[in-house]
Protein backbone atom coordinates (compact mmCIF):
# COMPACT_ATOMS: atom_id res chain seq x y z
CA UNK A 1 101.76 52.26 113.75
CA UNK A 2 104.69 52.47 116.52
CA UNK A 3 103.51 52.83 119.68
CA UNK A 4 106.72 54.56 121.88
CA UNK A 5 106.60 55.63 125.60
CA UNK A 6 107.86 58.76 126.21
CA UNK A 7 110.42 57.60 128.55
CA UNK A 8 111.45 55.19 126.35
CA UNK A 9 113.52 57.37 123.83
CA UNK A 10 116.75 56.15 124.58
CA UNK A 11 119.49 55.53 121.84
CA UNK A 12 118.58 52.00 122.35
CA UNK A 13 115.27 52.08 121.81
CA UNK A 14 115.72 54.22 118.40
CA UNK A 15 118.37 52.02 117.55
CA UNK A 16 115.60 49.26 117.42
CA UNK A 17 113.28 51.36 115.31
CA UNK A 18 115.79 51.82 112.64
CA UNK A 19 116.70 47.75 112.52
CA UNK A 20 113.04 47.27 112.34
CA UNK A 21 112.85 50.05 109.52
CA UNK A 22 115.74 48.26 107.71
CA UNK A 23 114.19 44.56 108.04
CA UNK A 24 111.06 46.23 106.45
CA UNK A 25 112.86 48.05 103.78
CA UNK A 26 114.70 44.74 102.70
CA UNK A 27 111.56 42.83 102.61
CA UNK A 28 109.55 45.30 100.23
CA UNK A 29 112.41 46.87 98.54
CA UNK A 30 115.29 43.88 98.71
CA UNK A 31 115.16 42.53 95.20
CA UNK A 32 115.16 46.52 93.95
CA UNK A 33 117.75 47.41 95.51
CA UNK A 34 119.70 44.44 94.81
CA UNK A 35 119.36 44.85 91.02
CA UNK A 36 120.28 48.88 91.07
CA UNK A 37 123.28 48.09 93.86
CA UNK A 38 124.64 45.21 91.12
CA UNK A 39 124.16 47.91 88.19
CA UNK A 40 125.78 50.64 89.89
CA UNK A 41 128.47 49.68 92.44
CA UNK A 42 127.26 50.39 95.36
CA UNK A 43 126.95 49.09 98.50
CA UNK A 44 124.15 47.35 99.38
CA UNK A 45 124.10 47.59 103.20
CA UNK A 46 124.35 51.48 102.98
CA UNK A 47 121.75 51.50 100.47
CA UNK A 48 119.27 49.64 102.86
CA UNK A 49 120.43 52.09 105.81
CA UNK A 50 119.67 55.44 103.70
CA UNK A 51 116.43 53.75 102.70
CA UNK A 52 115.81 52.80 105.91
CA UNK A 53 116.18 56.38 107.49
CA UNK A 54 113.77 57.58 104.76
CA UNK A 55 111.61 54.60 105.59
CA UNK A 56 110.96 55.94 109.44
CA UNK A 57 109.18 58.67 108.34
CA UNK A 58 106.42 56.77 106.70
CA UNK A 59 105.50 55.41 110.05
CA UNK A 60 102.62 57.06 112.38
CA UNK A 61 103.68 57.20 115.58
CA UNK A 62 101.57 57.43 118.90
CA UNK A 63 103.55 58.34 122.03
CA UNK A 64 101.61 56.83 124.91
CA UNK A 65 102.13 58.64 128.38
């Protein structure tokens, strides 16, 4: 769960949810996506951000006052 204050929406504060996102994508997902960036070309730091993205919406958020 992320616990966010609804004054605390700034681009800052977002900008922190998707580095957290990206650390947790890159611990579950790192070897994965290492294997299918080396097999395909790609770029592994975009991969991680697109996953990342995706990633947010598996979290439950609760908006405190």
């Amino acid at each position: 769960m992320v616990y966010l204050n609804f004054t605390d929406l700034s681009e800052e504060a977002q900008n922190r949810l998707l580095e957290n996102s990206k650390k947790d994508v890159e611990r579950k997902f790192g070897d994965s996506i290492r294997k299918y960036v080396k097999e395909n070309y790609t770029c592994f730091e975009t991969m991680i951000e697109e996953e990342a993205m995706q990633n947010l919406y598996s979290y439950t958020f609760i908006f405190n006052p």
